[in-house]
PDB file of N, CA and C in Angstrom:
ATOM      1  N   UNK A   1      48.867  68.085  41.588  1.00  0.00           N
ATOM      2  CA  UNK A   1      48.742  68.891  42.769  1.00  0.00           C
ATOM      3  C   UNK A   1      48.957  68.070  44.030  1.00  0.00           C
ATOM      4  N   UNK A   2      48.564  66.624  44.341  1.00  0.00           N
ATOM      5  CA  UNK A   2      48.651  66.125  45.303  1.00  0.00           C
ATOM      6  C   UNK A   2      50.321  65.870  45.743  1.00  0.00           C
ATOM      7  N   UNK A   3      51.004  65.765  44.763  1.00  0.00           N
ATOM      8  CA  UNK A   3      52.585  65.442  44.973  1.00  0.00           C
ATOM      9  C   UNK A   3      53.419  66.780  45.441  1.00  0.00           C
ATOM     10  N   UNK A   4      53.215  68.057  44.936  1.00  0.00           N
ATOM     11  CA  UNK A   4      53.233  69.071  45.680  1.00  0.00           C
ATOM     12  C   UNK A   4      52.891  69.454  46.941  1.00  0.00           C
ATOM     13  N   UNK A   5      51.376  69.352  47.101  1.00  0.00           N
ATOM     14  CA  UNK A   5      50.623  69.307  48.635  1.00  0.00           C
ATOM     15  C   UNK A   5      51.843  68.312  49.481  1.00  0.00           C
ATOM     16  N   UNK A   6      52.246  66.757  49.116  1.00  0.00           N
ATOM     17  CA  UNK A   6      52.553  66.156  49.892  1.00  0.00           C
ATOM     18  C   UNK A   6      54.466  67.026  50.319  1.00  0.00           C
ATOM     19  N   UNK A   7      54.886  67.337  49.306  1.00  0.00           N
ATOM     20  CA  UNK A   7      56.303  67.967  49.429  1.00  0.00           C
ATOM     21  C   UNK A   7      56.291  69.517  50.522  1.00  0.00           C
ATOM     22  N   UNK A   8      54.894  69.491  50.213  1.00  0.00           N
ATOM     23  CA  UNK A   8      54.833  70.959  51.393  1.00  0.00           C
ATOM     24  C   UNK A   8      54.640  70.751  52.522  1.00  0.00           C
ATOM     25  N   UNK A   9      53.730  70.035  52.849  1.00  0.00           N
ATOM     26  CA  UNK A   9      53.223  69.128  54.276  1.00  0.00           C
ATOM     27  C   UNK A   9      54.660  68.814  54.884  1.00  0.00           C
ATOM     28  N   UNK A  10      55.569  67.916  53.930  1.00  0.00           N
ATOM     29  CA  UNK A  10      56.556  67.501  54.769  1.00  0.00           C
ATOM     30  C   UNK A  10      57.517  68.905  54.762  1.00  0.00           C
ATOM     31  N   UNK A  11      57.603  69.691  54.043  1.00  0.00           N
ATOM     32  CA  UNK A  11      58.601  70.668  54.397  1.00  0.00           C
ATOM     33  C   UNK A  11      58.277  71.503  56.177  1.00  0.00           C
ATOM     34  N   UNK A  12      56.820  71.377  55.734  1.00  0.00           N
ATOM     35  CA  UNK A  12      56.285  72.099  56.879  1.00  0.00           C
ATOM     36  C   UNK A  12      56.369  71.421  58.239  1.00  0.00           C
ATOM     37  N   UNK A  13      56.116  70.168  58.271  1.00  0.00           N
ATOM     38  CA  UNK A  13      56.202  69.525  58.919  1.00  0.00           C
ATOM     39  C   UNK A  13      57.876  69.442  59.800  1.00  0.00           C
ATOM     40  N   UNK A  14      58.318  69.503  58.683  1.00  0.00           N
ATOM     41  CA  UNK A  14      60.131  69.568  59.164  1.00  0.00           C
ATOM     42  C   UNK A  14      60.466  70.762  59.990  1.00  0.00           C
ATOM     43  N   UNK A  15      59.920  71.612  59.374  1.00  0.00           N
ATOM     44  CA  UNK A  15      60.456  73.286  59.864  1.00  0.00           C
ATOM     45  C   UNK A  15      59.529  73.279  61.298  1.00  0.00           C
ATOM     46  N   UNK A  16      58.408  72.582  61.605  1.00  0.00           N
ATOM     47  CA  UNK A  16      57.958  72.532  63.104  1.00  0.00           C
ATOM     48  C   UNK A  16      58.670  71.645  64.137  1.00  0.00           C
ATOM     49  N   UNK A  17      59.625  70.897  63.816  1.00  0.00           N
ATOM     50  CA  UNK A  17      60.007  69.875  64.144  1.00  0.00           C
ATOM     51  C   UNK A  17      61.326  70.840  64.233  1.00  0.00           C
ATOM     52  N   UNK A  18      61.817  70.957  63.552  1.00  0.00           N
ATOM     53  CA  UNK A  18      63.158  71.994  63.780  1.00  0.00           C
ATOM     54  C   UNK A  18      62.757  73.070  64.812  1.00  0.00           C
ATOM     55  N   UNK A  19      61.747  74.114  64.393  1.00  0.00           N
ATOM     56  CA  UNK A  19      61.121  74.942  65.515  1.00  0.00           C
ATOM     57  C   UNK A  19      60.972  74.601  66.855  1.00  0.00           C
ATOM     58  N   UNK A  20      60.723  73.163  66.731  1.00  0.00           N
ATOM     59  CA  UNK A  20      59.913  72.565  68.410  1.00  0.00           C
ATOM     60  C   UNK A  20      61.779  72.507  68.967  1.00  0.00           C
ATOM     61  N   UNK A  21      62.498  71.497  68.375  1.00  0.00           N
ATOM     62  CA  UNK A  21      63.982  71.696  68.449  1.00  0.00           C
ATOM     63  C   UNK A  21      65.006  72.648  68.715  1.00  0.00           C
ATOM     64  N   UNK A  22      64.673  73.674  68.606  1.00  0.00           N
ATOM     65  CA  UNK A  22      65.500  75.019  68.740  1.00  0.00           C
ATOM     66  C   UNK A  22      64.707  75.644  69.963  1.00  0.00           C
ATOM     67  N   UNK A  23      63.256  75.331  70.405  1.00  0.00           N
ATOM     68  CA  UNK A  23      62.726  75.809  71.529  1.00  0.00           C
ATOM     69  C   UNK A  23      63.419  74.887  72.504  1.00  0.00           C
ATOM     70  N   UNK A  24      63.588  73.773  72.485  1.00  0.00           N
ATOM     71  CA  UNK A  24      64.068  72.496  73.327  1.00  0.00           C
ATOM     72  C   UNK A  24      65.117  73.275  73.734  1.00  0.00           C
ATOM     73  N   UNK A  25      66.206  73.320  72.421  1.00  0.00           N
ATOM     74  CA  UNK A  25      67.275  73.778  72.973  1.00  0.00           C
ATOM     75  C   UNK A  25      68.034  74.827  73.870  1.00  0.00           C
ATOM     76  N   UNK A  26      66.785  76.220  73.541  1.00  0.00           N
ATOM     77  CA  UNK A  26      66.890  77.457  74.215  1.00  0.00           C
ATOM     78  C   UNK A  26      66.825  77.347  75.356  1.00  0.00           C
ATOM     79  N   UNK A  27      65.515  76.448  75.527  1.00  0.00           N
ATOM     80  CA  UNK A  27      64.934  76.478  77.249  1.00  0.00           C
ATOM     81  C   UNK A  27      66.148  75.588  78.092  1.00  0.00           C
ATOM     82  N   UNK A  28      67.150  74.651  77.503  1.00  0.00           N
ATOM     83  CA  UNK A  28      68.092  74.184  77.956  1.00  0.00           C
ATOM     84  C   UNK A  28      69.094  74.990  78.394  1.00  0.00           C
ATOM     85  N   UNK A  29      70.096  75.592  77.610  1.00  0.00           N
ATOM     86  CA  UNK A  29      70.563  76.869  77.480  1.00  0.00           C
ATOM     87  C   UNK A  29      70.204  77.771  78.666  1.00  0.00           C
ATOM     88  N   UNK A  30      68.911  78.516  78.274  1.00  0.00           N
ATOM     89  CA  UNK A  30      68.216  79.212  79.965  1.00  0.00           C
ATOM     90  C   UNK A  30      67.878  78.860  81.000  1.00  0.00           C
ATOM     91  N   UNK A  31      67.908  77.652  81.109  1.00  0.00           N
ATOM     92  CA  UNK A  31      68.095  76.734  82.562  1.00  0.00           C
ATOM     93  C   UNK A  31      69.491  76.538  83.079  1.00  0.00           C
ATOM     94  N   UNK A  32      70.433  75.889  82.122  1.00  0.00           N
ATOM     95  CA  UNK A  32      72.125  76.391  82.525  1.00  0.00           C
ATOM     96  C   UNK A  32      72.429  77.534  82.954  1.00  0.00           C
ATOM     97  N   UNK A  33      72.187  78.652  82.212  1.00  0.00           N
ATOM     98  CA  UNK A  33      72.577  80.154  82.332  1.00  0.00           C
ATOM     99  C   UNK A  33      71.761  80.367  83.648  1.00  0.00           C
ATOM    100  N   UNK A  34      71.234  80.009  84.095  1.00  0.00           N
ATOM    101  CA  UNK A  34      70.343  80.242  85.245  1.00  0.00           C
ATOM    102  C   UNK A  34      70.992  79.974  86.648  1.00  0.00           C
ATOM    103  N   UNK A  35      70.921  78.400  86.304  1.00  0.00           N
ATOM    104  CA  UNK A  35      71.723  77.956  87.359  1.00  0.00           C
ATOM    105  C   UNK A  35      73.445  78.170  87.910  1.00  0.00           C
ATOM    106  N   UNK A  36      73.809  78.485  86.448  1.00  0.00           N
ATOM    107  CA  UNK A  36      75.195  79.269  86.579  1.00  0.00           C
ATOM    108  C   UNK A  36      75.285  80.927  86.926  1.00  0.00           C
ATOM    109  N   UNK A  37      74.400  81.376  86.927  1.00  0.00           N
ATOM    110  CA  UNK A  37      74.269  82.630  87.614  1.00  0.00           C
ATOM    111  C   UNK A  37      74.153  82.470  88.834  1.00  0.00           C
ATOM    112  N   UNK A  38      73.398  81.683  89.488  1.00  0.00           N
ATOM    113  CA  UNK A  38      73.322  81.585  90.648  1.00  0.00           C
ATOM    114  C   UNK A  38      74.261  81.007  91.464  1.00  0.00           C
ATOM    115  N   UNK A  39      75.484  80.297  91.073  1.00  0.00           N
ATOM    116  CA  UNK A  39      76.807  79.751  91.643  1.00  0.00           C
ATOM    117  C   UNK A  39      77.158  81.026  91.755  1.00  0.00           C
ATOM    118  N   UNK A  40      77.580  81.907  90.053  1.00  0.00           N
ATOM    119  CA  UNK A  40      78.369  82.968  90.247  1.00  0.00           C
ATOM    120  C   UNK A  40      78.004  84.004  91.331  1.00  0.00           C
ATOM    121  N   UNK A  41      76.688  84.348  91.859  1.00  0.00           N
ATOM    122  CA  UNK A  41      75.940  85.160  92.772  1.00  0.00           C
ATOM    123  C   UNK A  41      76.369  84.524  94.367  1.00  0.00           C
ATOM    124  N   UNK A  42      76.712  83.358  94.644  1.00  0.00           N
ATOM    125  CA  UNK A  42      76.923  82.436  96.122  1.00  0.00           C
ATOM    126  C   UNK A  42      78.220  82.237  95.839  1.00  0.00           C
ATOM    127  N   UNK A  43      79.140  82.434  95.060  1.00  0.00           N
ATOM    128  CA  UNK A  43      80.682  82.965  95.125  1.00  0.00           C
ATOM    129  C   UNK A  43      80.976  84.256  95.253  1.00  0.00           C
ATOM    130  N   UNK A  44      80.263  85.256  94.702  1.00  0.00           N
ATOM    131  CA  UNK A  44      80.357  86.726  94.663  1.00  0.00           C
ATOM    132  C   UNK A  44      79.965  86.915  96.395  1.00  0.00           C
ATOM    133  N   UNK A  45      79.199  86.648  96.938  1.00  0.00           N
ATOM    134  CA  UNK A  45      78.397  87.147  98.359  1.00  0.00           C
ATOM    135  C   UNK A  45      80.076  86.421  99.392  1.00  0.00           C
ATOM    136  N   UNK A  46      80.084  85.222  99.079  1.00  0.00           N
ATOM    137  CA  UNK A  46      81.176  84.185  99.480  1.00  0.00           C
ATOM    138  C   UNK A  46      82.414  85.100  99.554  1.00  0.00           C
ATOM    139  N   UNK A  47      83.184  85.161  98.200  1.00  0.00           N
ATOM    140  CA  UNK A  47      84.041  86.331  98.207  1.00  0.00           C
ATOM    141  C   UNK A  47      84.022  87.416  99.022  1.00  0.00           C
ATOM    142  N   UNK A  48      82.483  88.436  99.215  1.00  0.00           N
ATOM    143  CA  UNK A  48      82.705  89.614  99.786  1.00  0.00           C
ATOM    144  C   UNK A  48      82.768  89.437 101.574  1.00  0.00           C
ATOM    145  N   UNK A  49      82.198  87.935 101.783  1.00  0.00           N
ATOM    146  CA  UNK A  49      82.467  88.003 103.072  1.00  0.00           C
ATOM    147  C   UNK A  49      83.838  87.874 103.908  1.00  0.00           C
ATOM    148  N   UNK A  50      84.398  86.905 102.305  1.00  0.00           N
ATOM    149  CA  UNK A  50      86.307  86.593 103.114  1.00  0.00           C
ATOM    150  C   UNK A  50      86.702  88.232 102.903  1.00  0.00           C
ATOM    151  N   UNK A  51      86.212  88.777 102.131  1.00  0.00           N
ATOM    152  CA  UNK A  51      86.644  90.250 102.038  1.00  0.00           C
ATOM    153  C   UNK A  51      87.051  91.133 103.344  1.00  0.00           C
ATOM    154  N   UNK A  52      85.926  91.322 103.862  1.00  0.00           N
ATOM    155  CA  UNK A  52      85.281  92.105 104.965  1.00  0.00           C
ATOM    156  C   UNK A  52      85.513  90.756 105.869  1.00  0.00           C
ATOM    157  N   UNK A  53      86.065  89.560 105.949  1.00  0.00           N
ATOM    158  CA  UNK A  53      86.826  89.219 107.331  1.00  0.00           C
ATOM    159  C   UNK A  53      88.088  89.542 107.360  1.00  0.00           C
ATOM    160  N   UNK A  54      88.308  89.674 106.177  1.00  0.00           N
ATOM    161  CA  UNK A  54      90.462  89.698 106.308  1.00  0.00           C
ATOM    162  C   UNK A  54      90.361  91.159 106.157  1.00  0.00           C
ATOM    163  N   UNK A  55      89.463  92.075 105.931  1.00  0.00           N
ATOM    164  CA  UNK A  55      89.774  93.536 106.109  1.00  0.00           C
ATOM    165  C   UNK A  55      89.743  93.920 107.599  1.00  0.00           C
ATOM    166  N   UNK A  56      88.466  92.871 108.379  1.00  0.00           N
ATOM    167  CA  UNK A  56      88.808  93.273 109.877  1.00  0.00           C
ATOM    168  C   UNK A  56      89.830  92.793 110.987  1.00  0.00           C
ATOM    169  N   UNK A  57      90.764  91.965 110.216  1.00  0.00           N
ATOM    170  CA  UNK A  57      91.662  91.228 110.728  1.00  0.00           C
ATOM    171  C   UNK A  57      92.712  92.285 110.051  1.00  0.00           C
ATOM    172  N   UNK A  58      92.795  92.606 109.085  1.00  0.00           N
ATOM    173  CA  UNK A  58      93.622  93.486 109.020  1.00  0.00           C
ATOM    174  C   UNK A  58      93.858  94.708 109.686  1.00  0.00           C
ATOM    175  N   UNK A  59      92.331  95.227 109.723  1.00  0.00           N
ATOM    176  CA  UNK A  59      92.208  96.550 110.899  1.00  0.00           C
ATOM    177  C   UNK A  59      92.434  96.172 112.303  1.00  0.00           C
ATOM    178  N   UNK A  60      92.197  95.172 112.955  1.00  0.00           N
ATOM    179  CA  UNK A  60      92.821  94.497 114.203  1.00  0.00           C
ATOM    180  C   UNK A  60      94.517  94.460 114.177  1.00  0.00           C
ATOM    181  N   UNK A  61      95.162  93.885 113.056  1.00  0.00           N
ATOM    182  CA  UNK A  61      96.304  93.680 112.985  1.00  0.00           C
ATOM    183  C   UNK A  61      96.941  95.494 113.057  1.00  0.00           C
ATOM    184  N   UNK A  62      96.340  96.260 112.880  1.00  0.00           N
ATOM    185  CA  UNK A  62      96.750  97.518 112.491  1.00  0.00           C
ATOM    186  C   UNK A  62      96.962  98.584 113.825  1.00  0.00           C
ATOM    187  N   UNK A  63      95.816  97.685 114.105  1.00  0.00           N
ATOM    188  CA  UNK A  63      95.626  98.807 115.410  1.00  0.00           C
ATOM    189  C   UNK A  63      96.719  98.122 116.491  1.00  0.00           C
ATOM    190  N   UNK A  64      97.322  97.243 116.416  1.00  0.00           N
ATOM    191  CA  UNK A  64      97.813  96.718 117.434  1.00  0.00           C
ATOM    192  C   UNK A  64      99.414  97.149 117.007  1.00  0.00           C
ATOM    193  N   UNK A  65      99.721  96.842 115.531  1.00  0.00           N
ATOM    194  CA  UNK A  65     100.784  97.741 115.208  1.00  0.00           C
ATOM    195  C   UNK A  65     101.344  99.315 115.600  1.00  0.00           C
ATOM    196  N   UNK A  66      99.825  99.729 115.626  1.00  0.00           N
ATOM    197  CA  UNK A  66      99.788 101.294 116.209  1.00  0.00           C
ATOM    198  C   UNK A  66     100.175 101.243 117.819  1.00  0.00           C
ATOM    199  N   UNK A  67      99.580 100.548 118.070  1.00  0.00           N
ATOM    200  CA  UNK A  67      99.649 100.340 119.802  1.00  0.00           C
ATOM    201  C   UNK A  67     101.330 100.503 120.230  1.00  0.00           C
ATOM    202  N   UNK A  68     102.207  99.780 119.592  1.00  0.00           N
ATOM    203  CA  UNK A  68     103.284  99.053 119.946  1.00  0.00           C
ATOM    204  C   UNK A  68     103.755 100.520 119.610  1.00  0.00           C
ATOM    205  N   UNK A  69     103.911 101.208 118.316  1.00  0.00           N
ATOM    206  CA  UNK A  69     104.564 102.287 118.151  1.00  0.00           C
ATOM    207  C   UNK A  69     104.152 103.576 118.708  1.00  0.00           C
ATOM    208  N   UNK A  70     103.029 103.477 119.312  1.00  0.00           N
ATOM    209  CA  UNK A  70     102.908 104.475 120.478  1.00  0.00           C
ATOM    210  C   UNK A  70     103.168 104.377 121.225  1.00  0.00           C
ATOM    211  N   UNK A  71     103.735 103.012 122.040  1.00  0.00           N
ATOM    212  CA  UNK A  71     104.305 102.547 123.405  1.00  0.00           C
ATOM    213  C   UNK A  71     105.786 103.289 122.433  1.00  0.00           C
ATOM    214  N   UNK A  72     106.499 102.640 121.556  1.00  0.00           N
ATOM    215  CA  UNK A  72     107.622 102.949 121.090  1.00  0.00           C
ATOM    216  C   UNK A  72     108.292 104.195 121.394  1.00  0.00           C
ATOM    217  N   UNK A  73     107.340 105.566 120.783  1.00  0.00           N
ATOM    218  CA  UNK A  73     107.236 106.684 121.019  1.00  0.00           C
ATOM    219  C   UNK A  73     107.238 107.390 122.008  1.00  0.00           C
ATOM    220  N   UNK A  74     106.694 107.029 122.918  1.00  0.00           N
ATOM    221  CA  UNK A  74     106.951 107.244 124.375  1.00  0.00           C
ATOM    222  C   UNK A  74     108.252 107.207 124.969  1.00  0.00           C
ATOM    223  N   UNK A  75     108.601 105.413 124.465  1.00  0.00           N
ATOM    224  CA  UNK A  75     109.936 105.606 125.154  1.00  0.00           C
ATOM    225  C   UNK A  75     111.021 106.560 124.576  1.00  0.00           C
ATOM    226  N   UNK A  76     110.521 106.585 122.863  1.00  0.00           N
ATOM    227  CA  UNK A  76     111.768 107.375 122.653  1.00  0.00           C
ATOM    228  C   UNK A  76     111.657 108.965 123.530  1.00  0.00           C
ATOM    229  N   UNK A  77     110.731 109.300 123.760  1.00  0.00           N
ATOM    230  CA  UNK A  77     110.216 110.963 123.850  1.00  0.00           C
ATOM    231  C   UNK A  77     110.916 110.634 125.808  1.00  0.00           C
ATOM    232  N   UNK A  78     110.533 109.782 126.539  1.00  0.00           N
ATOM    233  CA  UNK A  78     110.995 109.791 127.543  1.00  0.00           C
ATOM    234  C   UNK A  78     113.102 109.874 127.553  1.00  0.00           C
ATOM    235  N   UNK A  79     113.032 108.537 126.724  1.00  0.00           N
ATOM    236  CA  UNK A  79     114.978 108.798 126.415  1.00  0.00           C
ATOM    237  C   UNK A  79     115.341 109.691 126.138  1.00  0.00           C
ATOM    238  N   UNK A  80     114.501 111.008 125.121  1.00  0.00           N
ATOM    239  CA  UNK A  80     115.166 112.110 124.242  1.00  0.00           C
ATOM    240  C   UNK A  80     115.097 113.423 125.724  1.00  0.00           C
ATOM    241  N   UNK A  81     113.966 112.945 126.600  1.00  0.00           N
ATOM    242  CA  UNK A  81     113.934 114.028 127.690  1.00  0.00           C
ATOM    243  C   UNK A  81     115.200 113.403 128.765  1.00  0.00           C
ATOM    244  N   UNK A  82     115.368 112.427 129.118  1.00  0.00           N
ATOM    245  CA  UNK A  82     116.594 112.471 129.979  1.00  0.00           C
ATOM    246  C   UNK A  82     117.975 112.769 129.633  1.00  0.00           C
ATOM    247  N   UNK A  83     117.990 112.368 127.706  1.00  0.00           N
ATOM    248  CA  UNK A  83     119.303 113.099 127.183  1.00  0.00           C
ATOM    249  C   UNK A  83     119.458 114.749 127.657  1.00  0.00           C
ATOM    250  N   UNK A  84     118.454 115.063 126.603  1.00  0.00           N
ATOM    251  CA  UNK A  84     119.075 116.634 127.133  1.00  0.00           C
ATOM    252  C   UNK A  84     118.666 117.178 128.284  1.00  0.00           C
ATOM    253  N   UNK A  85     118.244 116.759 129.497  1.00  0.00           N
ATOM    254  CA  UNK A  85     118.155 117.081 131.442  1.00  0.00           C
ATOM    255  C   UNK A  85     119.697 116.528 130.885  1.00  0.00           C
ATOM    256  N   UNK A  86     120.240 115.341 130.735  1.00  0.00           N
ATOM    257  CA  UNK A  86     121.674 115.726 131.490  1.00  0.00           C
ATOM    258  C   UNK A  86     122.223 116.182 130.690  1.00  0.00           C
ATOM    259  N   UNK A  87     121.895 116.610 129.393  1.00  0.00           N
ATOM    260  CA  UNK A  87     122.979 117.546 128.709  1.00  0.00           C
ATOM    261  C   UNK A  87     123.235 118.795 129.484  1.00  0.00           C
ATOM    262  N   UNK A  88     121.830 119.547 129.807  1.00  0.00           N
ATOM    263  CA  UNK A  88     121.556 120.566 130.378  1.00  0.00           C
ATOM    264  C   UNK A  88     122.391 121.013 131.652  1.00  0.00           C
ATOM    265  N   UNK A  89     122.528 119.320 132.587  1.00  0.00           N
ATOM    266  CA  UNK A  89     123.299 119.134 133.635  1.00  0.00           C
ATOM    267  C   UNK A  89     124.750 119.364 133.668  1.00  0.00           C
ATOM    268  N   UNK A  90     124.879 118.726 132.273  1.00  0.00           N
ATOM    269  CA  UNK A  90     126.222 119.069 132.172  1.00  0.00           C
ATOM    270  C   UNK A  90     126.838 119.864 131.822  1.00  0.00           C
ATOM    271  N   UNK A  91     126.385 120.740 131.314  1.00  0.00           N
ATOM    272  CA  UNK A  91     125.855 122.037 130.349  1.00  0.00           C
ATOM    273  C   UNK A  91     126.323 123.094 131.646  1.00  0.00           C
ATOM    274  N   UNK A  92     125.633 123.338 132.591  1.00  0.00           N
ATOM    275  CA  UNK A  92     125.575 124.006 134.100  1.00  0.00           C
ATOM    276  C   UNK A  92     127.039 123.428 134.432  1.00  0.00           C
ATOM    277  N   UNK A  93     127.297 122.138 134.765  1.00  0.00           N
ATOM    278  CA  UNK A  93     128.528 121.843 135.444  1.00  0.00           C
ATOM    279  C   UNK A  93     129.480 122.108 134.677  1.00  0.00           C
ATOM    280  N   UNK A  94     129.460 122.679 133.571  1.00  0.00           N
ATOM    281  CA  UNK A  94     130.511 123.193 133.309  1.00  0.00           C
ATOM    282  C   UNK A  94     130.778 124.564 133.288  1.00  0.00           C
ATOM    283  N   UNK A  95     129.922 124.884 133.217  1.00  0.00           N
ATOM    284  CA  UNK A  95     129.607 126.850 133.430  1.00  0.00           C
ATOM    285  C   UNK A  95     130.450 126.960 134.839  1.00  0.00           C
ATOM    286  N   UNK A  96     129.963 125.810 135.790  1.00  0.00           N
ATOM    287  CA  UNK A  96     130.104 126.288 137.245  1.00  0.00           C
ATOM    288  C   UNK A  96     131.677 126.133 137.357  1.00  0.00           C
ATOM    289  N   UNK A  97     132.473 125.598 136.591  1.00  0.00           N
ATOM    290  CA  UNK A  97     133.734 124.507 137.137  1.00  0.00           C
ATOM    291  C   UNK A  97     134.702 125.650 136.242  1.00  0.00           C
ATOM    292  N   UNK A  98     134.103 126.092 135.375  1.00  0.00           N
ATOM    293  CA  UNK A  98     134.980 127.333 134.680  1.00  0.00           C
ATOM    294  C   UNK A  98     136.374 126.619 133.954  1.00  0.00           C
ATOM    295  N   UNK A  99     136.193 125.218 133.558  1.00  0.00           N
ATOM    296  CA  UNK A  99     137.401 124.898 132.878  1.00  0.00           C
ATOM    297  C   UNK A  99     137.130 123.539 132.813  1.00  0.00           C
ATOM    298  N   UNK A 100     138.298 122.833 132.667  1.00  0.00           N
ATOM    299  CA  UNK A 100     138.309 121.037 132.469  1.00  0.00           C
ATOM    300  C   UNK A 100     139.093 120.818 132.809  1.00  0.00           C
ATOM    301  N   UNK A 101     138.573 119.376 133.776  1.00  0.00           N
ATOM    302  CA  UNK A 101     139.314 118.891 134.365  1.00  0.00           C
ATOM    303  C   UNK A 101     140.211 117.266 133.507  1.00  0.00           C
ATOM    304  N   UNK A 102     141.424 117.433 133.925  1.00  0.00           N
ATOM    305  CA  UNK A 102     141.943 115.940 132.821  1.00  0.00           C
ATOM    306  C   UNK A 102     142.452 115.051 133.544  1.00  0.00           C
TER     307      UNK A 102
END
């Protein structure tokens, strides 16, 4: 019986020693995973701020695009009103002249 007792002791002994070992290792493991969450969380915040700067640089860039083509618009709407005044003009001067002159 004592040579048994001693083969169990050490089995047992082993399997706490393995146990204590695999706790070692976990709590290692969940300290990495930890600290690597927390990079990934201060890149994620990081990211959303270049986000929401280049979206308001984009909305700046946009509005100023708009600007230019509403100045644009104007001029065309001013050019398209002096075309036809002198179409109109000419339109009349010829009504009045009753023919062409060469």
């Amino acid at each position: 019986m004592n040579g048994n007792l001693k083969i169990n002791a050490s089995v047992i002994l082993v399997v706490i020693l393995q146990a204590c070992a695999l706790i070692w290792f976990l709590s290692n493991q969940n300290s990495k995973i930890e600290s690597m969450w927390g990079d990934v969380q201060d890149l994620t915040d990081k990211m959303a701020i270049e986000e929401n700067v280049k979206m308001k640089l984009d909305i700046a860039q946009l509005k100023k695009d708009i600007s230019k083509m509403q100045k644009k618009d104007k001029t065309i709407e001013r050019q398209h009103k002096e075309i036809f005044t002198l179409l109109q003009t000419g339109n009349q001067n010829q009504q009045n002249q009753k023919g062409y002159n060469y």
